[in-house]
C-alpha atoms as a PDB file:
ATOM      1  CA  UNK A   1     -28.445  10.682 -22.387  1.00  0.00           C
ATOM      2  CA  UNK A   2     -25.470  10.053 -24.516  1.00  0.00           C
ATOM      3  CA  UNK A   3     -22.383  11.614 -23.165  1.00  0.00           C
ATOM      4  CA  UNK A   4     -18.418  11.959 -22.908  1.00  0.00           C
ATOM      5  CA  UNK A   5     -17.685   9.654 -20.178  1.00  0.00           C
ATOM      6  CA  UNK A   6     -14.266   7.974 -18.548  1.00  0.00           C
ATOM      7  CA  UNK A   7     -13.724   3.859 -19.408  1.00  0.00           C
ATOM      8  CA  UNK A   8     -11.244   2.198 -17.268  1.00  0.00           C
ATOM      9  CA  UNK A   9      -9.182  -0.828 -18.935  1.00  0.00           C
ATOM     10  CA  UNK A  10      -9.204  -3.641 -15.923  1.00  0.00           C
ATOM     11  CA  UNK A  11      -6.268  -5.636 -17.483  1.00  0.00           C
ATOM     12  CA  UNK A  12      -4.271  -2.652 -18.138  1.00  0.00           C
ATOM     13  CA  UNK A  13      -5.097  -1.378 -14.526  1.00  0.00           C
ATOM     14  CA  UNK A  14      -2.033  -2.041 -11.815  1.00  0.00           C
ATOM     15  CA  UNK A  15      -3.862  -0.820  -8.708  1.00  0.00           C
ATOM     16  CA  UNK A  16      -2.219   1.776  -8.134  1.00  0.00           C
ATOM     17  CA  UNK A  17      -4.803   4.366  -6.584  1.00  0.00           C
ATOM     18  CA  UNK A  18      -3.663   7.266  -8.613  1.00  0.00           C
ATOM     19  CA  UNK A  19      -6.599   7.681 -10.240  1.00  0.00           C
ATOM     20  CA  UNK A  20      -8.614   7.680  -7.101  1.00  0.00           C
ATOM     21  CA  UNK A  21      -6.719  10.308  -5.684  1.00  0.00           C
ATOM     22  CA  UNK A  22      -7.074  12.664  -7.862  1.00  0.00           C
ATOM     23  CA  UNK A  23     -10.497  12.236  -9.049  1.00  0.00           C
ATOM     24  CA  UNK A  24     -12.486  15.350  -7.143  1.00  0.00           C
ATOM     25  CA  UNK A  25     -15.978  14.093  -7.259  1.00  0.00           C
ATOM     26  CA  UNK A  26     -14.876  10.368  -5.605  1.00  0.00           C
ATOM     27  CA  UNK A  27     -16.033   8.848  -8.815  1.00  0.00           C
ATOM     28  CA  UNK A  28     -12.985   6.298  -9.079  1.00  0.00           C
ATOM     29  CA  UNK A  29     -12.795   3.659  -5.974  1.00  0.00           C
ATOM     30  CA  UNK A  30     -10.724   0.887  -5.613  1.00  0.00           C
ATOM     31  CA  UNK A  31     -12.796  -2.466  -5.783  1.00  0.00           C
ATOM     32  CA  UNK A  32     -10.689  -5.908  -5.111  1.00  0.00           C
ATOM     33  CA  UNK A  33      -7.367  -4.352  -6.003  1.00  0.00           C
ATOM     34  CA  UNK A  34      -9.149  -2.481  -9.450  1.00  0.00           C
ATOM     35  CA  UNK A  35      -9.853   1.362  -9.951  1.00  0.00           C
ATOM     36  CA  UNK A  36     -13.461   1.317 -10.727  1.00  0.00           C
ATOM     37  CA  UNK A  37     -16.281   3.861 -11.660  1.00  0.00           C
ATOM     38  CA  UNK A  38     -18.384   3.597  -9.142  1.00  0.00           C
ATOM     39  CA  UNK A  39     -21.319   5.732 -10.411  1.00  0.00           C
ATOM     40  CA  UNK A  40     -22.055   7.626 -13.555  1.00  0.00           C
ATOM     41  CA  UNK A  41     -23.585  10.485 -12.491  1.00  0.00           C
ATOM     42  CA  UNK A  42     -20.248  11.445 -10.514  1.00  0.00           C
ATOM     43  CA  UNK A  43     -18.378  11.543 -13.346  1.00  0.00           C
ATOM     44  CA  UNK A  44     -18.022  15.058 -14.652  1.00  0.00           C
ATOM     45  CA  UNK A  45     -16.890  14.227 -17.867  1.00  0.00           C
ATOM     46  CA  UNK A  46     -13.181  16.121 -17.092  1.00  0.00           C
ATOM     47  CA  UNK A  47     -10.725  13.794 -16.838  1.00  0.00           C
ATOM     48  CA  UNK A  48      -8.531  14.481 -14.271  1.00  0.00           C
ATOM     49  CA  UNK A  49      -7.625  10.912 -13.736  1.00  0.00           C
ATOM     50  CA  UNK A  50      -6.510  10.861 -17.163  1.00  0.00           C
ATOM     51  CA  UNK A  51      -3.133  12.272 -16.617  1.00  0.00           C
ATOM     52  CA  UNK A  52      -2.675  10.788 -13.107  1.00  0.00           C
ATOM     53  CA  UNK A  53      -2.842   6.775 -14.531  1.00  0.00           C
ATOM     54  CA  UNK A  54       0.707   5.866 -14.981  1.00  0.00           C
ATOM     55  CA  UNK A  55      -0.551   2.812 -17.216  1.00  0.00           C
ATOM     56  CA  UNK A  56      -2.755   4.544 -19.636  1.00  0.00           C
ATOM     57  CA  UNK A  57      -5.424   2.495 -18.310  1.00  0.00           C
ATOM     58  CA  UNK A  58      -8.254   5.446 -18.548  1.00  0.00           C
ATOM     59  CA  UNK A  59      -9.580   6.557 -21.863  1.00  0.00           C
ATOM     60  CA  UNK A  60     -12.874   8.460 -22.761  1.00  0.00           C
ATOM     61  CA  UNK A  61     -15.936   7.376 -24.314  1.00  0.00           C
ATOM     62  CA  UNK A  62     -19.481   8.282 -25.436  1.00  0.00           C
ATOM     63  CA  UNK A  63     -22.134   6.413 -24.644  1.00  0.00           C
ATOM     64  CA  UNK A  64     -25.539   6.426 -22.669  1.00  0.00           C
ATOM     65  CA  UNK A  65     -24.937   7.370 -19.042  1.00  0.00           C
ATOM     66  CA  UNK A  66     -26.771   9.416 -16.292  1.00  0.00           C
ATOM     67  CA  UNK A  67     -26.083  13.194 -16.211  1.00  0.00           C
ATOM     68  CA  UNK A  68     -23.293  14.533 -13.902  1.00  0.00           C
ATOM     69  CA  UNK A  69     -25.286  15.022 -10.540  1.00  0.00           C
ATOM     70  CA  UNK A  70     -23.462  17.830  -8.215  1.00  0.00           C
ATOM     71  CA  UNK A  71     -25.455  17.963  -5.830  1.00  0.00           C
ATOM     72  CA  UNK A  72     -25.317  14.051  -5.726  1.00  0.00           C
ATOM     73  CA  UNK A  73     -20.783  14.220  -5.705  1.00  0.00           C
ATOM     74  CA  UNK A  74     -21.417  16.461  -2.649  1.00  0.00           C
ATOM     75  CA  UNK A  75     -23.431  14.218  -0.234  1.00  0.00           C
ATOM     76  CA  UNK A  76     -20.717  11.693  -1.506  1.00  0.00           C
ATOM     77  CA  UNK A  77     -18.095  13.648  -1.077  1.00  0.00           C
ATOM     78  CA  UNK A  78     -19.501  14.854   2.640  1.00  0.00           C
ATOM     79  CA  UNK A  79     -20.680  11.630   3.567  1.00  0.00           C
ATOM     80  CA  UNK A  80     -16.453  10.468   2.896  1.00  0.00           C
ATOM     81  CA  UNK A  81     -15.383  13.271   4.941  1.00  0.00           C
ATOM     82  CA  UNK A  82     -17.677  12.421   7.788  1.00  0.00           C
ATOM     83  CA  UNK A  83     -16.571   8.742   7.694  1.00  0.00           C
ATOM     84  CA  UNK A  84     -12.700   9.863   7.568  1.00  0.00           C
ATOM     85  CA  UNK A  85     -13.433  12.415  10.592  1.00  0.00           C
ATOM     86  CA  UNK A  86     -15.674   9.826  12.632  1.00  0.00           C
ATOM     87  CA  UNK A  87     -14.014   9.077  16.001  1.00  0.00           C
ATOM     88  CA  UNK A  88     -16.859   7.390  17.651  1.00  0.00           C
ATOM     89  CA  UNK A  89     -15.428   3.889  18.650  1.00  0.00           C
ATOM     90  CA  UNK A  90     -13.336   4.031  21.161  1.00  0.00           C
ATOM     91  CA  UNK A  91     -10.848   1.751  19.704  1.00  0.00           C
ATOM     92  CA  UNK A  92     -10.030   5.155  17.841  1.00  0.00           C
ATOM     93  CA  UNK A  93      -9.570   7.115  20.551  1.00  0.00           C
ATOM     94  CA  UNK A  94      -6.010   8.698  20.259  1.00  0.00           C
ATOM     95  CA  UNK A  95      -3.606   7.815  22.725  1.00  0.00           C
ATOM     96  CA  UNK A  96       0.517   8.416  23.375  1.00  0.00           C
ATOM     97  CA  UNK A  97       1.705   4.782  23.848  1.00  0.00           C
ATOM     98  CA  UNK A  98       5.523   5.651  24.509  1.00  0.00           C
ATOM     99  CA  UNK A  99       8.203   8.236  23.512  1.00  0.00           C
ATOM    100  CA  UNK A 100      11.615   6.852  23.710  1.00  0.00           C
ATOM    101  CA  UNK A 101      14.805   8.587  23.418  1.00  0.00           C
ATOM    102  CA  UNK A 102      15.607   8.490  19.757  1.00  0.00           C
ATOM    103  CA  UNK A 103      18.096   6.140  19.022  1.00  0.00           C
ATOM    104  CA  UNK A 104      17.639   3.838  22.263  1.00  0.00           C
ATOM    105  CA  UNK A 105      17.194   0.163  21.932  1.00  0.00           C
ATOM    106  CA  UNK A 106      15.562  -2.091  24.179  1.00  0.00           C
ATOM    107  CA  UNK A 107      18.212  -4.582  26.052  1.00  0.00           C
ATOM    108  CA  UNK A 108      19.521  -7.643  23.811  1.00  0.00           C
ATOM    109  CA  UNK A 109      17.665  -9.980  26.025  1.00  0.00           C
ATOM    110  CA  UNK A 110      14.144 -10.778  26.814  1.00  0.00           C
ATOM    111  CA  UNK A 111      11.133 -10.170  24.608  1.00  0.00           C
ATOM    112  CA  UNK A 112      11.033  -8.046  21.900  1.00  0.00           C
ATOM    113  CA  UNK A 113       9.691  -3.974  22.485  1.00  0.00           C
ATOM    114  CA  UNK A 114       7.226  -2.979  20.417  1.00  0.00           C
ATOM    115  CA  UNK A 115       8.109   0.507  18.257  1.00  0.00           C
ATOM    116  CA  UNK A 116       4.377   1.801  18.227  1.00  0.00           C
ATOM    117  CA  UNK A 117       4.530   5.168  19.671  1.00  0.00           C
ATOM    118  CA  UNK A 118       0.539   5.673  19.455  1.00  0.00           C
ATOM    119  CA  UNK A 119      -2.940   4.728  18.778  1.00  0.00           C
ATOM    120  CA  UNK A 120      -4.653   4.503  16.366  1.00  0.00           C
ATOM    121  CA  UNK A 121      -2.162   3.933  13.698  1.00  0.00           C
ATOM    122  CA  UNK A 122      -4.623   3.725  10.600  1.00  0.00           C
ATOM    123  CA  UNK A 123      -4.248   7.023   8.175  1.00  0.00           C
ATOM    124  CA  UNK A 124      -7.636   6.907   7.711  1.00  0.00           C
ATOM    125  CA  UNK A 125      -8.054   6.750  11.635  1.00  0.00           C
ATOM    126  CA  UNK A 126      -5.686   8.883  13.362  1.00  0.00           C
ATOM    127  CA  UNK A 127      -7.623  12.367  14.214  1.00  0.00           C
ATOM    128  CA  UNK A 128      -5.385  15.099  12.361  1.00  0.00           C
ATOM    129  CA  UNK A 129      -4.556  17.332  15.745  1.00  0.00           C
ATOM    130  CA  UNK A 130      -3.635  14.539  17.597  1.00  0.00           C
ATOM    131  CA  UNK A 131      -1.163  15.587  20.543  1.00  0.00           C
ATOM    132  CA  UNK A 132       1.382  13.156  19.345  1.00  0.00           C
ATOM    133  CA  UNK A 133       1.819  14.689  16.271  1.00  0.00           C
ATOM    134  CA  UNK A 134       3.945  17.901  17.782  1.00  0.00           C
ATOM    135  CA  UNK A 135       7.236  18.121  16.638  1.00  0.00           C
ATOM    136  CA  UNK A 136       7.279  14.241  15.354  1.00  0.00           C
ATOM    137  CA  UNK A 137       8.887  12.422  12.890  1.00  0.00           C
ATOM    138  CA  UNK A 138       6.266  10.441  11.076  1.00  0.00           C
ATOM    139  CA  UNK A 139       6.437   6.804   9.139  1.00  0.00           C
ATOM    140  CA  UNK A 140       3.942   6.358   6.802  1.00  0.00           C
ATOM    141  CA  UNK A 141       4.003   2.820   5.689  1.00  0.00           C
ATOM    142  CA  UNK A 142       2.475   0.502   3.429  1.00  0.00           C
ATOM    143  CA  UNK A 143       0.743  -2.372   5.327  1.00  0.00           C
ATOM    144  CA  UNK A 144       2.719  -5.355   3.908  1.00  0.00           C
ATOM    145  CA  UNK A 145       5.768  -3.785   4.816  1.00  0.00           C
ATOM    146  CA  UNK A 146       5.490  -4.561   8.974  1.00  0.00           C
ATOM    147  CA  UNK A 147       5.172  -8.515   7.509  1.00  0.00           C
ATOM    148  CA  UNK A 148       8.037  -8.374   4.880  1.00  0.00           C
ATOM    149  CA  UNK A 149      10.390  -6.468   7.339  1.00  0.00           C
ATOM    150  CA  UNK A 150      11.241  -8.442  10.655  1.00  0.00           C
ATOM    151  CA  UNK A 151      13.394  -5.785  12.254  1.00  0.00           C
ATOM    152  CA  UNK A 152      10.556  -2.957  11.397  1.00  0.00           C
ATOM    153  CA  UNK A 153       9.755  -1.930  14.757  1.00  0.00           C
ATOM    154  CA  UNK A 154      13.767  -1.361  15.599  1.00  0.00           C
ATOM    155  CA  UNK A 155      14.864  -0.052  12.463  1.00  0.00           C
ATOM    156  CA  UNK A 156      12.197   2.668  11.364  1.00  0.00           C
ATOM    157  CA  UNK A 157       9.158   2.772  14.025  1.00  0.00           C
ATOM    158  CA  UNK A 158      10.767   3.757  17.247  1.00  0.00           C
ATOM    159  CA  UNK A 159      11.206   7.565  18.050  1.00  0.00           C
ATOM    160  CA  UNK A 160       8.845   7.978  15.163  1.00  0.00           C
ATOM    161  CA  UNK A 161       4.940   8.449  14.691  1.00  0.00           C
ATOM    162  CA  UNK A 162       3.702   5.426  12.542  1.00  0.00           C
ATOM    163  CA  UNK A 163       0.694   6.051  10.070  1.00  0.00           C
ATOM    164  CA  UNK A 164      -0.303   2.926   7.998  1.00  0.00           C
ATOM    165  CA  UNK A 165      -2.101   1.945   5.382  1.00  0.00           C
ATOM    166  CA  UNK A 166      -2.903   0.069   1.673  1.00  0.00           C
ATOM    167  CA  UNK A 167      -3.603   2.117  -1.592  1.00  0.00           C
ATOM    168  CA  UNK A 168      -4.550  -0.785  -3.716  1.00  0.00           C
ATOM    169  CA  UNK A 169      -7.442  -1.749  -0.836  1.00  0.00           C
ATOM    170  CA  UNK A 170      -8.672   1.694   0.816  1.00  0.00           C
ATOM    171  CA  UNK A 171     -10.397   3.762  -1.620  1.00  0.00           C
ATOM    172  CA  UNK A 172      -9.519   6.986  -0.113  1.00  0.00           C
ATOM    173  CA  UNK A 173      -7.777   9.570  -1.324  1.00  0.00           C
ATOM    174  CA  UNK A 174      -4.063   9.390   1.225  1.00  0.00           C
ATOM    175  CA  UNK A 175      -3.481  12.444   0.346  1.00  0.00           C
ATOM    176  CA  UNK A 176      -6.212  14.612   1.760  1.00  0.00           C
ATOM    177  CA  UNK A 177      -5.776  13.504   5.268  1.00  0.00           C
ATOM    178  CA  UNK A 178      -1.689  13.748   4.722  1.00  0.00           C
ATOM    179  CA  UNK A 179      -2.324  17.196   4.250  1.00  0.00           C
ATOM    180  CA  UNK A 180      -3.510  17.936   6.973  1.00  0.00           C
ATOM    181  CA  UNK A 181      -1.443  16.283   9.159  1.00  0.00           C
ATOM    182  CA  UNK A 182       1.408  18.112   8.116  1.00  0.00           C
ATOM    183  CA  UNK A 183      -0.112  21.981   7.320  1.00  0.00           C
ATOM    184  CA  UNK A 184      -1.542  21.901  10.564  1.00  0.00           C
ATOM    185  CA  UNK A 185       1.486  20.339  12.932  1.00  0.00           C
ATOM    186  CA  UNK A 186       4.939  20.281  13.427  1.00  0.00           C
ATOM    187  CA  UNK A 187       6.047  17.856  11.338  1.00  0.00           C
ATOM    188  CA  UNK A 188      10.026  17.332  11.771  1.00  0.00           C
ATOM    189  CA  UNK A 189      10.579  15.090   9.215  1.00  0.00           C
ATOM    190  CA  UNK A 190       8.531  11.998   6.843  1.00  0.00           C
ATOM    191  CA  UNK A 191       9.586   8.630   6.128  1.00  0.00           C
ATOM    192  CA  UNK A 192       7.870   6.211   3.453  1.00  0.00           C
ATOM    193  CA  UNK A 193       8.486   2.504   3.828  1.00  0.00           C
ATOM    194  CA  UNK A 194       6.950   0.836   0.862  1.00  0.00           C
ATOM    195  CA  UNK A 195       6.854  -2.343  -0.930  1.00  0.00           C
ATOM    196  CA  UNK A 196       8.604  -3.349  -4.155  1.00  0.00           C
ATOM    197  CA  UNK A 197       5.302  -3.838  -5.858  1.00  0.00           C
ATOM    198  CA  UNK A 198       3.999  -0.871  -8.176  1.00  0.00           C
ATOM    199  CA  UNK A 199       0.660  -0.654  -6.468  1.00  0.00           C
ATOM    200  CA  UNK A 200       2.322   0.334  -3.185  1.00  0.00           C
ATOM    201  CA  UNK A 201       3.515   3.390  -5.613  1.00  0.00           C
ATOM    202  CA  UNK A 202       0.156   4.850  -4.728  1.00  0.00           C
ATOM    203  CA  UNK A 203       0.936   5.426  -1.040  1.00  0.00           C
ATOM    204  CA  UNK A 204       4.697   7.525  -2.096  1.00  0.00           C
ATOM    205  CA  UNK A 205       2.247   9.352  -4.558  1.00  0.00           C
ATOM    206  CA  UNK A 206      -0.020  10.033  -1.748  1.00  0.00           C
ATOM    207  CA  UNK A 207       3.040  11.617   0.399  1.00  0.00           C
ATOM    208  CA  UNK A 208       4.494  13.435  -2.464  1.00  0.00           C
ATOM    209  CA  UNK A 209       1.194  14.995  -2.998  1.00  0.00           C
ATOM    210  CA  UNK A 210       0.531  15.871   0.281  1.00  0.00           C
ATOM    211  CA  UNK A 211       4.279  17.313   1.148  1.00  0.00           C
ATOM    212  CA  UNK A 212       3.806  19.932  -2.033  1.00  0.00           C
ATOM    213  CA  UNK A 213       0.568  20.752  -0.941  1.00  0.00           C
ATOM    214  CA  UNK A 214       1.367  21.231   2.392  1.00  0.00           C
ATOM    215  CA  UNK A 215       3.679  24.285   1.008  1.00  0.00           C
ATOM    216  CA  UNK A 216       6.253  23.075   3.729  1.00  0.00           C
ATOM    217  CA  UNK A 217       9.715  22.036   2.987  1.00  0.00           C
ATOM    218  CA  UNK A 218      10.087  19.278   5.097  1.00  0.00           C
ATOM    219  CA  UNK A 219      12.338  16.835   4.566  1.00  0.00           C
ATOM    220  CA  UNK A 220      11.732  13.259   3.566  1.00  0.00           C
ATOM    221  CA  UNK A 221      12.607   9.948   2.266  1.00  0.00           C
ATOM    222  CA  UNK A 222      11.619   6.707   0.538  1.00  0.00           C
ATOM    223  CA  UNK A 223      12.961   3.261   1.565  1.00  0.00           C
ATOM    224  CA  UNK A 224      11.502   0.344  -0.480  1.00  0.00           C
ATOM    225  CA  UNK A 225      10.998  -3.131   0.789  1.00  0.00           C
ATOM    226  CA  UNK A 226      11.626  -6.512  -1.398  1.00  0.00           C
ATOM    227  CA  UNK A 227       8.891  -9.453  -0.854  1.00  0.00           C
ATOM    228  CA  UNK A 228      11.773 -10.736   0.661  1.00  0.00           C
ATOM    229  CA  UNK A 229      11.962  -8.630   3.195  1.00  0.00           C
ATOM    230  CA  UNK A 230      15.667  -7.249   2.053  1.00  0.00           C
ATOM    231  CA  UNK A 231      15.821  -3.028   2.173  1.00  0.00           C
ATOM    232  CA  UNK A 232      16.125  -1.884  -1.472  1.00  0.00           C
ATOM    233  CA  UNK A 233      17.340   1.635  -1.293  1.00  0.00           C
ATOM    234  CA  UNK A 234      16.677   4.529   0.820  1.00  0.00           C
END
């Protein structure tokens, strides 16, 4: 059937996951660093990844395509939440690591301390009741940002709860699970350390999103890394 359908311009694309997030049927996923529609039929013909693409990159079009399937976009979007939820491997079995004193250092000399305060540390892997998560102050951070930033661990992971993760490769929507995390704890306080690049503008979207959505006011803050590892501002 010929219908009114999204097109996604590749070159004009910058990765940034926007349209991912706030596509509600999971039509859009990121493939090799691209927003891509992933299947016809879960494309309801909307456009609410329109708005969301700060390049413009999305347009509509008419042409032959498969119907919109609902009942199809809800065994996707089910078999996503069961994936996000899954907790089967024990590598993802939560776990307090250590809670110093905020603001304590380890000594000058020997080996470095490591700031990691828990396990796992993967958005997409830490359950969303964890223990940890009472009365913390979280770090989410971009993954390139613990390899650009040498002093990471000292100067925004310890006394904090560090979530990770990469917009341009994950196609997940941040958001959701950042939703949770914070309607459903104690969340003192949120942190975002990203990269200088524009696609890591997905994962401050994804905070942003989640902190209004959340409907609490808690306070929080961006600081924004150079591929040179210098802090930008924040």
């Amino acid at each position: 059937m010929k219908r009114r359908i999204i097109h996604i311009d590749e070159e004009r694309c910058s990765g940034c996951g926007a349209c991912a997030e706030a596509c509600h049927e999971g039509a859009i996923g990121m493939v090799d660093g691209k927003a891509k529609l992933l299947r016809d039929d879960y494309c309801d013909g909307l456009g609410d990844c329109l708005p969301a693409c700060p390049e413009g990159a999305i347009t509509f079009e008419e042409r032959e395509a498969a119907a919109y399937d609902a009942e199809a976009v809800r065994e996707h979007m089910e078999n996503r939440r069961l994936q996000r939820s899954f907790q089967g491997c024990p590598g993802h079995q939560a776990k307090l690591l250590r809670r110093e004193p905020e603001g304590e250092r380890p000594a000058p000399a020997g080996p470095a301390v490591s700031g990691l305060a828990q396990w796992p540390c993967q958005i997409k892997l830490v359950p969303v009741n964890a223990p940890y998560f009472k009365g913390a102050k979280l770090l989410v951070a971009a993954d390139c940002t613990a390899f650009a930033c040498a002093n990471i661990h000292d100067e925004f992971m310890r006394g904090k709860i560090t979530l990770n993760g990469c917009p341009k490769l994950d196609a997940v929507d941040y958001s959701e699970k950042l939703t949770e995390i914070l309607r459903q704890n104690d969340i003192r306080s949120v942190t975002v350390l990203r990269m200088e690049v524009p696609c890591c503008g997905g994962i401050e979207l994804a905070v942003k999103r989640a902190l209004q959505q959340s409907g609490k006011p808690i306070p929080w803050r961006v600081v924004t890394i150079s591929t040179a590892g210098r802090i930008l501002g924040g």
